[in-house]
C-alpha atoms as a PDB file:
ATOM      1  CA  UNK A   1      37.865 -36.736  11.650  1.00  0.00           C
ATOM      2  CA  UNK A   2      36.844 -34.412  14.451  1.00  0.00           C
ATOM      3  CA  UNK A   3      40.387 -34.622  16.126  1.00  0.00           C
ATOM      4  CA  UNK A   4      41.436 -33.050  12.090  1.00  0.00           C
ATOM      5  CA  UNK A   5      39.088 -30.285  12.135  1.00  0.00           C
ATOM      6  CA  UNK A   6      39.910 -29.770  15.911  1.00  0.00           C
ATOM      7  CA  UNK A   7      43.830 -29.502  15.001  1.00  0.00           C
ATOM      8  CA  UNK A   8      42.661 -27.036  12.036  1.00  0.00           C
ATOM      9  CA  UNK A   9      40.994 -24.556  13.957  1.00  0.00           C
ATOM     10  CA  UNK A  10      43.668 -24.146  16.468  1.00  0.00           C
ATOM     11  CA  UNK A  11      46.431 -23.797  13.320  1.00  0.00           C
ATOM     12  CA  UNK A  12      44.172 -20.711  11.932  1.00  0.00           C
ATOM     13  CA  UNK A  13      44.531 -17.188  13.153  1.00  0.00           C
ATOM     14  CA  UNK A  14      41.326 -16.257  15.360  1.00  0.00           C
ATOM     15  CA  UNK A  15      40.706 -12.690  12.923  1.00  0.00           C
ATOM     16  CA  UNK A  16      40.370 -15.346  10.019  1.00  0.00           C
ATOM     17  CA  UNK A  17      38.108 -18.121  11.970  1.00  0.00           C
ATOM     18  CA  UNK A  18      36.301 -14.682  12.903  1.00  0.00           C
ATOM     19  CA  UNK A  19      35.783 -13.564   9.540  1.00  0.00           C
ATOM     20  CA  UNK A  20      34.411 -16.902   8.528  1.00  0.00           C
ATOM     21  CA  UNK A  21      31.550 -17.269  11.144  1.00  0.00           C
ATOM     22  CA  UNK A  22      30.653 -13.665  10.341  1.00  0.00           C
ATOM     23  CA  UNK A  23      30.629 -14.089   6.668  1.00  0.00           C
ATOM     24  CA  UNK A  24      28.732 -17.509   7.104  1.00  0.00           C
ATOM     25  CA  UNK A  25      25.970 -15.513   9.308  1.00  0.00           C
ATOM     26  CA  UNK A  26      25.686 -13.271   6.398  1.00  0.00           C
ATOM     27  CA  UNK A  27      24.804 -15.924   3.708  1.00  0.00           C
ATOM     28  CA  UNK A  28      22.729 -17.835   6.330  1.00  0.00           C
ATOM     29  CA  UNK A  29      20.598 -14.323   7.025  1.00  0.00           C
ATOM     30  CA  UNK A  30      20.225 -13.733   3.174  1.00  0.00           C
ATOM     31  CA  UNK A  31      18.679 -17.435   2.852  1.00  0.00           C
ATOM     32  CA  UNK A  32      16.541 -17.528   5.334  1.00  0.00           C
ATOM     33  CA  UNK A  33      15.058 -13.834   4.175  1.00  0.00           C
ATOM     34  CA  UNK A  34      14.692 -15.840   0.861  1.00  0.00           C
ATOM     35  CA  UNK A  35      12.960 -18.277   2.152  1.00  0.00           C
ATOM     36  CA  UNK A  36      10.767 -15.962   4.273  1.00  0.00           C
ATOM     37  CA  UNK A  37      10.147 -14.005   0.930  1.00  0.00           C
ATOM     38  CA  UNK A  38       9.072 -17.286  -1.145  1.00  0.00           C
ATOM     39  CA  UNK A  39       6.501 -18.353   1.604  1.00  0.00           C
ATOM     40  CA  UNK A  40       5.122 -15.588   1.813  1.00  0.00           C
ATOM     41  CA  UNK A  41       4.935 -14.582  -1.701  1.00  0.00           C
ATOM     42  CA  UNK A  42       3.729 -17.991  -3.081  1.00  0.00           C
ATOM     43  CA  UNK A  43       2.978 -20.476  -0.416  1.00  0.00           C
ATOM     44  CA  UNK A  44       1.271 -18.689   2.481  1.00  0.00           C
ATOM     45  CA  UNK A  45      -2.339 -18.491   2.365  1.00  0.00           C
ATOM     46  CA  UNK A  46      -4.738 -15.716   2.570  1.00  0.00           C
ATOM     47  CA  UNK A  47      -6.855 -14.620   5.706  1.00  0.00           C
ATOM     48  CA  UNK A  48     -10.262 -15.448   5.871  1.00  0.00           C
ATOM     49  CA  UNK A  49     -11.483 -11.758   5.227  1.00  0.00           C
ATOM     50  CA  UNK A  50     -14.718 -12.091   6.381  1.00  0.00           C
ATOM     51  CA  UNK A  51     -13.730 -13.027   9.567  1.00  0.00           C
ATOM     52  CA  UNK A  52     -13.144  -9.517  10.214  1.00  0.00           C
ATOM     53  CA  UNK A  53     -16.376  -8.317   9.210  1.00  0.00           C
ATOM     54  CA  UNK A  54     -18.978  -9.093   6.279  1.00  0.00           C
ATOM     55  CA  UNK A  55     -18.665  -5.402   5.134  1.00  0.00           C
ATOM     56  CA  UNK A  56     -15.339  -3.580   3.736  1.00  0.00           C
ATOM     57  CA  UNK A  57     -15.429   0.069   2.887  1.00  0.00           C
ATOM     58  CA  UNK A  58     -13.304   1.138   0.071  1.00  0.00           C
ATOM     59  CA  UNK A  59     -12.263   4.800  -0.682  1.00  0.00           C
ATOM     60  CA  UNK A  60     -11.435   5.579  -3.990  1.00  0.00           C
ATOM     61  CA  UNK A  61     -13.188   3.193  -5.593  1.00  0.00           C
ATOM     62  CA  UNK A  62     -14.229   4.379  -8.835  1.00  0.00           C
ATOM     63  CA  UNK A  63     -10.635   3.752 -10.618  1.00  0.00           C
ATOM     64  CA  UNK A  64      -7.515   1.773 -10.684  1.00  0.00           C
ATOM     65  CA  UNK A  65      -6.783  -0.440  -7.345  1.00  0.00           C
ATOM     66  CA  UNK A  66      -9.714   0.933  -5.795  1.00  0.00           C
ATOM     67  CA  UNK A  67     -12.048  -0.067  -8.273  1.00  0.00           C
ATOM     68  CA  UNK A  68      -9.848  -3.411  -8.195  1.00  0.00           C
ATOM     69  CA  UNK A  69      -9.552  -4.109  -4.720  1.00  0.00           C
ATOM     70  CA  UNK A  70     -13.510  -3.748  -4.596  1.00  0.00           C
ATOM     71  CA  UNK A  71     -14.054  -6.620  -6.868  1.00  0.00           C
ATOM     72  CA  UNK A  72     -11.470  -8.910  -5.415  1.00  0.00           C
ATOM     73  CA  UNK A  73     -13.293  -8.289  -1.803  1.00  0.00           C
ATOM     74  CA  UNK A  74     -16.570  -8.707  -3.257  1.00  0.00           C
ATOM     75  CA  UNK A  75     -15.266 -11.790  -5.213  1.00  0.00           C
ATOM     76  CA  UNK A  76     -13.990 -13.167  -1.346  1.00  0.00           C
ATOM     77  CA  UNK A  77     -17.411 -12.653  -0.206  1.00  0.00           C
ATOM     78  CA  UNK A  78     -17.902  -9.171   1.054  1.00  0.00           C
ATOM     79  CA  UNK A  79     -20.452  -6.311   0.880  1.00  0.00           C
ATOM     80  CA  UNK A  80     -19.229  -3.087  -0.611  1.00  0.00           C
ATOM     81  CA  UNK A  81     -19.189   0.382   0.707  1.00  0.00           C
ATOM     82  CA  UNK A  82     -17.814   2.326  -1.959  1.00  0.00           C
ATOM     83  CA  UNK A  83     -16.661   5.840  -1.649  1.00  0.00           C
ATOM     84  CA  UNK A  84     -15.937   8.122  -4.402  1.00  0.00           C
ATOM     85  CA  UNK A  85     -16.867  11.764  -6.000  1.00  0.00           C
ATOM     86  CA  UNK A  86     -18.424  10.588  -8.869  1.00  0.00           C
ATOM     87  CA  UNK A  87     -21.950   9.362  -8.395  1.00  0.00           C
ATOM     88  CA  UNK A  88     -22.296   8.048 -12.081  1.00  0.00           C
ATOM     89  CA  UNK A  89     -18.787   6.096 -11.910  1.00  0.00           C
ATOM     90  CA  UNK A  90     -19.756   4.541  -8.417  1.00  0.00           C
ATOM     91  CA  UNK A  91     -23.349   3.460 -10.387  1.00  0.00           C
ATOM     92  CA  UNK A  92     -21.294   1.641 -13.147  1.00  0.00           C
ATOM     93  CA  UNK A  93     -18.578   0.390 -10.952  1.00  0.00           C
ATOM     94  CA  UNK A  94     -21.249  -0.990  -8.875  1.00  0.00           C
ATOM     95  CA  UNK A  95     -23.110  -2.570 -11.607  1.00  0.00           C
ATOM     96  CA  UNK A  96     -20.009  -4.092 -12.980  1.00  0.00           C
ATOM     97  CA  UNK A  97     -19.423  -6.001  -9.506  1.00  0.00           C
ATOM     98  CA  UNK A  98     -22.869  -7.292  -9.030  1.00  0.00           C
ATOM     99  CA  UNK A  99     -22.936  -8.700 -12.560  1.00  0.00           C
ATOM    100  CA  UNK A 100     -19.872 -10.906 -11.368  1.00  0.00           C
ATOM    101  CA  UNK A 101     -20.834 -10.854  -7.932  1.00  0.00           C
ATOM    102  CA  UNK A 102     -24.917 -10.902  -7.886  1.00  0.00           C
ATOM    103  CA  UNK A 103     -25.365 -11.783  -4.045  1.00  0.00           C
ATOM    104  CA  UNK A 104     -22.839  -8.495  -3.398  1.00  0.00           C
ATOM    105  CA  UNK A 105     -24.983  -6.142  -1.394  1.00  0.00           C
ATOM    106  CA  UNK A 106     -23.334  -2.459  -2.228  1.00  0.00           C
ATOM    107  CA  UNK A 107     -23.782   1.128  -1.155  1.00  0.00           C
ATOM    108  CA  UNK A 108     -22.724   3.886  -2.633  1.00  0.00           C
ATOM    109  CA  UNK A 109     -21.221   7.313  -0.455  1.00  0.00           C
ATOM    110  CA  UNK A 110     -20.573  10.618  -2.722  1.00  0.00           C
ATOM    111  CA  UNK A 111     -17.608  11.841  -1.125  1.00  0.00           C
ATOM    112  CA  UNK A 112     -15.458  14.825  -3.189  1.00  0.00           C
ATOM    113  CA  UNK A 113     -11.647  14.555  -0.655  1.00  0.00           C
ATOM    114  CA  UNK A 114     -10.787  17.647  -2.136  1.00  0.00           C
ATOM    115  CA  UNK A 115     -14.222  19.643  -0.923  1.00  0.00           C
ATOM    116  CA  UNK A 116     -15.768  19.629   2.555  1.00  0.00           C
ATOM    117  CA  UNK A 117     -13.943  17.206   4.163  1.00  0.00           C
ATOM    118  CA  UNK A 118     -16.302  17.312   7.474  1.00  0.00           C
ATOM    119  CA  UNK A 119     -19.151  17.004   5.395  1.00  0.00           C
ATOM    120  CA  UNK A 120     -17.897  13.903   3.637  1.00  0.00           C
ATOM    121  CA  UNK A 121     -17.356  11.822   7.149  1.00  0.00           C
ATOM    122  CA  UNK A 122     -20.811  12.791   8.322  1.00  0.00           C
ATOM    123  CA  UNK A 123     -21.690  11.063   4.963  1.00  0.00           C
ATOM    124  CA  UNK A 124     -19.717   8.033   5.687  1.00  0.00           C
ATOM    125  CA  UNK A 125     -20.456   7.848   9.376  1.00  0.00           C
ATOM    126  CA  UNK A 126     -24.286   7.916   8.479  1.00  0.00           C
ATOM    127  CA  UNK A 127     -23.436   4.867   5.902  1.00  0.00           C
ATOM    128  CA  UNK A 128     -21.256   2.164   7.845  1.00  0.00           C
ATOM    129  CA  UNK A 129     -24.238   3.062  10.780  1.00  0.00           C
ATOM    130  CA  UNK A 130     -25.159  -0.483  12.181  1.00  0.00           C
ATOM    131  CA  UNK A 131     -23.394  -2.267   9.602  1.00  0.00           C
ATOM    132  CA  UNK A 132     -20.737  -5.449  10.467  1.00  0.00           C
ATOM    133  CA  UNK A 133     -17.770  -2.971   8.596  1.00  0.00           C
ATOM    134  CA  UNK A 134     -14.529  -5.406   9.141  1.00  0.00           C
ATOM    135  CA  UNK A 135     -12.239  -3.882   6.342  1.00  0.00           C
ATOM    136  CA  UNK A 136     -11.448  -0.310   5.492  1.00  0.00           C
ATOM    137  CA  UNK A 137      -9.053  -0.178   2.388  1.00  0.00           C
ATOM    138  CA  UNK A 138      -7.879   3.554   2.357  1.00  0.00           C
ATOM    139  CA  UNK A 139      -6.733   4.133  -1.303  1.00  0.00           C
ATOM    140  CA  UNK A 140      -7.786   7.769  -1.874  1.00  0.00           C
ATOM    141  CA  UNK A 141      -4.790   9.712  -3.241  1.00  0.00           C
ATOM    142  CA  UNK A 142      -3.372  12.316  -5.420  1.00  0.00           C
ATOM    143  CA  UNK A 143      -0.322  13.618  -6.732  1.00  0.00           C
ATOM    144  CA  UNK A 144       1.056  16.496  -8.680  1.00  0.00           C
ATOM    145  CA  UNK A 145      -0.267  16.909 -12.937  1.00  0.00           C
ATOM    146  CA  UNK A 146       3.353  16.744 -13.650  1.00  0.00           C
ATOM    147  CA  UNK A 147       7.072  16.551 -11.939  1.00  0.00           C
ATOM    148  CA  UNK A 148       7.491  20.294 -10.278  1.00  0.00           C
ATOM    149  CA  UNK A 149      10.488  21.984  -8.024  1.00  0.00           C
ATOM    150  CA  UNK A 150       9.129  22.983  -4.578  1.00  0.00           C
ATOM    151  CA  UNK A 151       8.800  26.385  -5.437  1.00  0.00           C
ATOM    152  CA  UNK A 152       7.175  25.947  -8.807  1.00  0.00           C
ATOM    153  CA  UNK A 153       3.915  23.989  -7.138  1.00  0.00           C
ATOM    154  CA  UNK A 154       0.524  26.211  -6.839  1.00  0.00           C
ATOM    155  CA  UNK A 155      -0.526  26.289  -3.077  1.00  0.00           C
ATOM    156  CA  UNK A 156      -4.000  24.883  -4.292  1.00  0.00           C
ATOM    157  CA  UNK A 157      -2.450  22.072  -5.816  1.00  0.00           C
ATOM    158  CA  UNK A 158      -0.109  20.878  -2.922  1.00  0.00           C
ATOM    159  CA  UNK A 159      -3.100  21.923   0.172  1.00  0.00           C
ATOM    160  CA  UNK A 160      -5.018  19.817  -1.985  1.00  0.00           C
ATOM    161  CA  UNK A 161      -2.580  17.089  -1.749  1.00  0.00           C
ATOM    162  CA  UNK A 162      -2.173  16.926   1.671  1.00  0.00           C
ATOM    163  CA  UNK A 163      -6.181  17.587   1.974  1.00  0.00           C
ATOM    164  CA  UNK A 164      -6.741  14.431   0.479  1.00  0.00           C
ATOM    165  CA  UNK A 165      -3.953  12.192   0.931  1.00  0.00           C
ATOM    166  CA  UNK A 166      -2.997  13.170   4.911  1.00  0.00           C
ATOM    167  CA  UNK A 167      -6.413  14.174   5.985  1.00  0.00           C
ATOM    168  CA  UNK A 168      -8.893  12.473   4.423  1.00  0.00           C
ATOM    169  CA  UNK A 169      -7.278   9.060   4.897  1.00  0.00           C
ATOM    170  CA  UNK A 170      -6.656   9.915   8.816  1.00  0.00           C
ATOM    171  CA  UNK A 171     -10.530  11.114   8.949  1.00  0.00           C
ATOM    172  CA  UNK A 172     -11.901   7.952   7.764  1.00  0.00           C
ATOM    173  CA  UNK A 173      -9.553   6.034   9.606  1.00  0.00           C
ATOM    174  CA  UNK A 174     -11.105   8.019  12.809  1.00  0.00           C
ATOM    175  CA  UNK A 175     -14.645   7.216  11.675  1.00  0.00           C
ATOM    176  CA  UNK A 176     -14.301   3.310  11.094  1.00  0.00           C
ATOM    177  CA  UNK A 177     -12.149   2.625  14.026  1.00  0.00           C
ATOM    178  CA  UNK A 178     -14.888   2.895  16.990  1.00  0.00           C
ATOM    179  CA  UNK A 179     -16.683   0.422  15.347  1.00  0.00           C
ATOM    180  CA  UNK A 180     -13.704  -2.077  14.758  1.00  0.00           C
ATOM    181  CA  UNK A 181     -12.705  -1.631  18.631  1.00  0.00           C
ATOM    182  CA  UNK A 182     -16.395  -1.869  19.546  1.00  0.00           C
ATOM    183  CA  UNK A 183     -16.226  -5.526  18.330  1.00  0.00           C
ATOM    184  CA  UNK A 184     -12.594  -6.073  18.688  1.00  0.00           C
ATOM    185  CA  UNK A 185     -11.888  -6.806  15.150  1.00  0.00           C
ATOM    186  CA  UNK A 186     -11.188  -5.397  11.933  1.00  0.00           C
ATOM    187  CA  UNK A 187      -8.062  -4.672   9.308  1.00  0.00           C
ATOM    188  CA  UNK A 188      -7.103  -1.896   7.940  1.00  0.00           C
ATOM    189  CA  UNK A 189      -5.201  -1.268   4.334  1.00  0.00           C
ATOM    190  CA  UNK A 190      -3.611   2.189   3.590  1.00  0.00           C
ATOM    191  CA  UNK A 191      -2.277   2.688   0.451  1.00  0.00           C
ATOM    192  CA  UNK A 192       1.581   3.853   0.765  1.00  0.00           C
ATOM    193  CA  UNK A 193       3.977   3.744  -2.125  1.00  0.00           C
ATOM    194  CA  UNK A 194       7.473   3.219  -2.843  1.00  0.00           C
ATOM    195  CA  UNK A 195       7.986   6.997  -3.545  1.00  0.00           C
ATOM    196  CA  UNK A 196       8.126   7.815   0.479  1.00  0.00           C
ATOM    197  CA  UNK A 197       9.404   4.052   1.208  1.00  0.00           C
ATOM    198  CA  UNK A 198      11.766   2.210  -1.341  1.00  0.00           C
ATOM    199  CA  UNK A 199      13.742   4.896  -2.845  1.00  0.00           C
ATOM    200  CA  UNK A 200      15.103   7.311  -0.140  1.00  0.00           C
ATOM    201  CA  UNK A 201      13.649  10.681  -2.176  1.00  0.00           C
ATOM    202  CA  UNK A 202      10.624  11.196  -4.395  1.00  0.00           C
ATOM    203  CA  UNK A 203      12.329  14.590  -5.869  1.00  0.00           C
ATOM    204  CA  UNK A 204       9.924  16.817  -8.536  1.00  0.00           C
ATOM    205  CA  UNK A 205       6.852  15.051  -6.360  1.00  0.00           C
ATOM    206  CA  UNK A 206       7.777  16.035  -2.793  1.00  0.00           C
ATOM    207  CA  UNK A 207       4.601  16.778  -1.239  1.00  0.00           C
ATOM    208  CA  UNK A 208       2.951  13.657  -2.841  1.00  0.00           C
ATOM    209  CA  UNK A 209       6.249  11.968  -1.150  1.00  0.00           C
ATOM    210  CA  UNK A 210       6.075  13.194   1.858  1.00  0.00           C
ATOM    211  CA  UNK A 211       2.204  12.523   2.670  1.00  0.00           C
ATOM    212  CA  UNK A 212       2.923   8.869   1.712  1.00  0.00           C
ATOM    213  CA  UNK A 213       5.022   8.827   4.338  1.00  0.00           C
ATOM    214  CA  UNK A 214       3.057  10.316   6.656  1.00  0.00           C
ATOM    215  CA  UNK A 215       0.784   7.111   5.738  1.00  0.00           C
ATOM    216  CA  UNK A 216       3.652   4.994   5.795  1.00  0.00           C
ATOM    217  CA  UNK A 217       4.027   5.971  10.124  1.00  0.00           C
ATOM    218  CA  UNK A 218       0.884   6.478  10.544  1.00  0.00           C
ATOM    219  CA  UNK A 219      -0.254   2.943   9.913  1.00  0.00           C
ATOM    220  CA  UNK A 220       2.994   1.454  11.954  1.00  0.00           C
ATOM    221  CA  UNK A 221       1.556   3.365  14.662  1.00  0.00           C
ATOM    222  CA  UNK A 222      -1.786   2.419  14.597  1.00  0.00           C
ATOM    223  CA  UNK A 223      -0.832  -1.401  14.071  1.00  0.00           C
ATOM    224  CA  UNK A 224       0.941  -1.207  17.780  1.00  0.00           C
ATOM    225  CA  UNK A 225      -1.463   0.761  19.324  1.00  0.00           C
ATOM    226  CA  UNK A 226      -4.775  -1.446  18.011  1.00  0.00           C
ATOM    227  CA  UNK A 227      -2.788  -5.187  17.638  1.00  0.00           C
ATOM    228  CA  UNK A 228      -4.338  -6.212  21.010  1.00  0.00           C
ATOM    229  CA  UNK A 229      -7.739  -4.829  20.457  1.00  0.00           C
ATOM    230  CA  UNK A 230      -8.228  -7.361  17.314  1.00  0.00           C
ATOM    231  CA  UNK A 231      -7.397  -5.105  14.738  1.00  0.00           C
ATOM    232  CA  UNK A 232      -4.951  -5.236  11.834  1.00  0.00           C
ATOM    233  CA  UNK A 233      -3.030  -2.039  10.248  1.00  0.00           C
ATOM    234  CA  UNK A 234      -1.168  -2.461   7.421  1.00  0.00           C
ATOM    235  CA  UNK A 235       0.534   0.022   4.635  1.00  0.00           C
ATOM    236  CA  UNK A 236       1.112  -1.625   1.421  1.00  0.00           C
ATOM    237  CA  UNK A 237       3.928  -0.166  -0.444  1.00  0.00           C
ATOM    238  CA  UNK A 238       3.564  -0.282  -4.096  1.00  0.00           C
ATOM    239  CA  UNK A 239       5.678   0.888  -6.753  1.00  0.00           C
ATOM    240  CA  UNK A 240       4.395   1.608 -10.467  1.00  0.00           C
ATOM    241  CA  UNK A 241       0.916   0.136 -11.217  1.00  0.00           C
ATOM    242  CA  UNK A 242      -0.954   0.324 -14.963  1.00  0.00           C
ATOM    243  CA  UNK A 243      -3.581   2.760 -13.789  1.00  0.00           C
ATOM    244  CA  UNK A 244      -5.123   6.035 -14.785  1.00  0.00           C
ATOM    245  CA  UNK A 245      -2.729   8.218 -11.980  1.00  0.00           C
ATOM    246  CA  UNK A 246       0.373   6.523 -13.114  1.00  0.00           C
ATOM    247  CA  UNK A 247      -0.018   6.720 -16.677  1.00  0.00           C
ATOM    248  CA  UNK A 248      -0.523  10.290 -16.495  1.00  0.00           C
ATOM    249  CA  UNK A 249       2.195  10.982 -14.331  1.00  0.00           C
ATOM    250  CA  UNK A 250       4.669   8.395 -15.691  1.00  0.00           C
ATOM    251  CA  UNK A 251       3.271   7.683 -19.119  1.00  0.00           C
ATOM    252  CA  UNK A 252       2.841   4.194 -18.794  1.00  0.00           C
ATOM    253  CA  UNK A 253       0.631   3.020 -20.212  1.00  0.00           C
ATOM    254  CA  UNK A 254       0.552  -0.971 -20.206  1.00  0.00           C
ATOM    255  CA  UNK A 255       1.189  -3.608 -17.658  1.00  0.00           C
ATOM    256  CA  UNK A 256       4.177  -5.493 -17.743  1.00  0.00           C
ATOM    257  CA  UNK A 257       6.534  -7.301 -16.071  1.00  0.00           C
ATOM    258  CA  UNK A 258       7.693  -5.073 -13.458  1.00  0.00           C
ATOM    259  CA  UNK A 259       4.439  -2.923 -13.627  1.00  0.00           C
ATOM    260  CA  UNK A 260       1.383  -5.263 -12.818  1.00  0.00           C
ATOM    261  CA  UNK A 261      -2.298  -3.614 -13.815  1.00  0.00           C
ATOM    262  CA  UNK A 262      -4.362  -2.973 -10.864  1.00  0.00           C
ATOM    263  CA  UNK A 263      -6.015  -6.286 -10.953  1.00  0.00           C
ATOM    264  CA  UNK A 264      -2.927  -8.385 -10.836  1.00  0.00           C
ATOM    265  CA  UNK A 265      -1.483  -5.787  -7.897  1.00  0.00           C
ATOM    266  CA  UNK A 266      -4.592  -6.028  -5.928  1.00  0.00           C
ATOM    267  CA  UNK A 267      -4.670 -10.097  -6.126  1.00  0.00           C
ATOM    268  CA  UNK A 268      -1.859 -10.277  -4.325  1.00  0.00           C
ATOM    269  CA  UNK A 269      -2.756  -7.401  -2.122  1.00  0.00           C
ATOM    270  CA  UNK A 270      -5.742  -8.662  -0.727  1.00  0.00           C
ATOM    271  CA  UNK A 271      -3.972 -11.901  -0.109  1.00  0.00           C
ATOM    272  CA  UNK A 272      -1.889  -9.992   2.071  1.00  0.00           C
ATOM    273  CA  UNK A 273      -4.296  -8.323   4.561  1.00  0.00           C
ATOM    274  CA  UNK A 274      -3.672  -9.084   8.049  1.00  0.00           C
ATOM    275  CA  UNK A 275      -0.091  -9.871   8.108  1.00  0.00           C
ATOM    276  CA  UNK A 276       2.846  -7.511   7.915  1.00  0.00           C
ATOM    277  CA  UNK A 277       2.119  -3.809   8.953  1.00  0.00           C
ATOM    278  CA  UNK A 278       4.122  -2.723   6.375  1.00  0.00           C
ATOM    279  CA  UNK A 279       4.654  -4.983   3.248  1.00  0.00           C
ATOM    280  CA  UNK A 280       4.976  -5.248  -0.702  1.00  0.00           C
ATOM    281  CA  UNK A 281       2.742  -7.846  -1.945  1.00  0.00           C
ATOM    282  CA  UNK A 282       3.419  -7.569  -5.863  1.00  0.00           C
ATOM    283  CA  UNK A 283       6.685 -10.061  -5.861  1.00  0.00           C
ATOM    284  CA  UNK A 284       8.093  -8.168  -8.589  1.00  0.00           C
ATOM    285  CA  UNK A 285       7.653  -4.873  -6.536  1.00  0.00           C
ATOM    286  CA  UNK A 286       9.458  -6.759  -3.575  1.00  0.00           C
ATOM    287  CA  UNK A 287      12.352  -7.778  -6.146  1.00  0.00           C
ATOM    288  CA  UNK A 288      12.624  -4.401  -7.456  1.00  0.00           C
ATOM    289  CA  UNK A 289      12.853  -2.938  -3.627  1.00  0.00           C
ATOM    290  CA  UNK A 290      15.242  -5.607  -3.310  1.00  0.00           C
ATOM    291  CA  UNK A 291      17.918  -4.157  -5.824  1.00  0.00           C
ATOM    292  CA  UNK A 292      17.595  -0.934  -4.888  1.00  0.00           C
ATOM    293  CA  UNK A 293      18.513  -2.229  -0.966  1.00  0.00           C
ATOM    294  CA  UNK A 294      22.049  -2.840  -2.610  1.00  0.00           C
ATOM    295  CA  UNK A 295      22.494   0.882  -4.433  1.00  0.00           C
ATOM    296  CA  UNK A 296      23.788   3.803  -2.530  1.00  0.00           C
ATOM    297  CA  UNK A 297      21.154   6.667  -1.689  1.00  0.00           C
ATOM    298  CA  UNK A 298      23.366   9.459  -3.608  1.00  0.00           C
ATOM    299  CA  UNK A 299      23.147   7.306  -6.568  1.00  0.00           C
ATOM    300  CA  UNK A 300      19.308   6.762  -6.170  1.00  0.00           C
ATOM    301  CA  UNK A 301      18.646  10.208  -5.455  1.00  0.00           C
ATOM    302  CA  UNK A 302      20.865  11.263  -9.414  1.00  0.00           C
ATOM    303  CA  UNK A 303      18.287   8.659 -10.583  1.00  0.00           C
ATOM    304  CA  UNK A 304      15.338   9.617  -9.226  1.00  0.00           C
ATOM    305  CA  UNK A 305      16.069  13.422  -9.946  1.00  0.00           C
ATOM    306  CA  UNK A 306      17.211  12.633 -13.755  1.00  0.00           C
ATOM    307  CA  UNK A 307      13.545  10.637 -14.014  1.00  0.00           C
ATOM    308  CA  UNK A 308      11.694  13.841 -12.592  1.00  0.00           C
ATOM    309  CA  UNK A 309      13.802  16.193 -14.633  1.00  0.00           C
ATOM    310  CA  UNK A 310      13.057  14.295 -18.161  1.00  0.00           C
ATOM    311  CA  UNK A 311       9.135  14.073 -17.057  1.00  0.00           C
ATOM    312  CA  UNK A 312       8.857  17.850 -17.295  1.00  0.00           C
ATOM    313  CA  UNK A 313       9.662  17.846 -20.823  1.00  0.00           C
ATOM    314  CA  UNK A 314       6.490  15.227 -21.080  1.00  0.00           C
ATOM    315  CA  UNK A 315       4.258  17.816 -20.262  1.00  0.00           C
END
């Protein structure tokens, strides 16, 4: 048998015995990334998150995955710093946990992004003060009222953009960190999203685009520099999710399939702190990325551009 497939492979031209290992590297790439994709999707198992910390600090935390990711932390265990600018929506969102969650110890931090920024870290320096803070989720963030050209977006509007999405996630970052490398653990989450990441333009939203992927390098850097000090950066990338920001930029206004509600999105999210520093962790997110891999960028770009373009006649 061998001496056969020994006289085959000297009767066939080298380009074509070439072609064939190449092509069979391909396939054998493309299975194993399945593979990779279906362990970690749905067999791998989730860090022990209080391992890092019994505290986890959550910005934006009154709505959405904020509000989401703060009950699935508090349902792993964890105390609850929430920050947000709305003192009566951080009362009720706090009340909601603890109902769930009774042993949950929570504190509250009034913090307006869009306002005195150096104000608003004193505030949360003063409240993670002696406390055991192992988690920072950063999920602060806003984006235009409606798809805009460049030109056509107020200065307030886009300063206030990169006020709150740049700054006030780097800020916070700077605040919590000391702590984290003072007892050489800790993981942090910043919220990215497939506008700066999966598609390769965000046209009609640029700014909001652009800051995301400011997040997007910021976190890769921070996840080399900090890796041997114990601590865990990651940006999770997610496209379209069923909450309040979307629906009134997107008009969706239901979960489905392809668009999980922030509870479903943030169960697999927190499943997915301290791995990759840079990963999708809705698997129909990670599918969706997936097509797109195998479209051209022109064709992409016509797509995403026709989506912005119809969305002005929304509002």
């Amino acid at each position: 048998m061998s001496t056969c497939i020994h006289q085959l492979i000297k009767t066939q031209p080298f380009w074509l015995l070439l072609i064939t290992c190449l092509g069979l590297l391909v396939v054998l790439k493309r299975v194993i990334s399945l593979l990779k994709w279906v362990f970690i999707t749905f067999i791998r198992s989730s860090k022990n998150l209080k391992s890092y910390g019994s505290w986890a600090i959550i910005t934006g935390a009154t709505d959405g995955i904020g509000k989401a990711f703060a009950s699935q932390l508090a349902e792993k265990g964890l105390n609850l710093i929430l920050v947000g600018r709305n003192s009566n929506k951080l009362e009720t969102v706090s009340k909601e946990i603890q109902l769930t969650c009774p042993g949950t110890r929570i504190k509250s931090v009034v913090f307006d992004f869009s306002g005195d920024i150096s104000a608003g870290i004193e505030v949360v320096e003063d409240a993670i003060k002696g406390l055991d803070v192992g988690i920072l989720i950063n999920n602060v963030g806003v984006t235009y009222p409606a798809a805009r050209y460049f030109h056509e977006v107020d200065e307030k509007v886009w300063m206030n953009i990169v006020r709150v999405n740049l700054e006030g996630t780097t800020r916070v970052t700077r605040a919590v960190l000391p702590g984290m490398l003072e007892r050489k653990r800790g993981a942090i989450v910043n919220i990215g999203s497939g506008a700066a990441i999966v598609v390769p333009s965000h046209p009609l939203y640029t700014i909001y685009a652009a800051t995301k992927a400011y997040i997007d390098q910021l976190s890769r850097c921070l996840s080399v520099e900090y890796k041997r000090n114990g601590i865990n950066v990651q940006c999770q990338v997610p496209l379209y999710v069923a909450t309040k920001m979307v629906s009134e930029v997107a008009s969706i206004e239901k979960a489905s399939l392809f668009i999980p509600s922030a509870e479903d999105y943030t169960r697999a999210a927190a499943n997915s702190i301290g791995y990759e520093a840079r990963c999708t962790p809705y698997w129909a997110h990670s599918l969706q990325w997936c097509f797109a891999s195998f479209l051209s960028e022109d064709i992409l770009d016509a797509w995403r551009l026709a989506i912005g373009i119809r969305r002005r006649g929304i509002f």
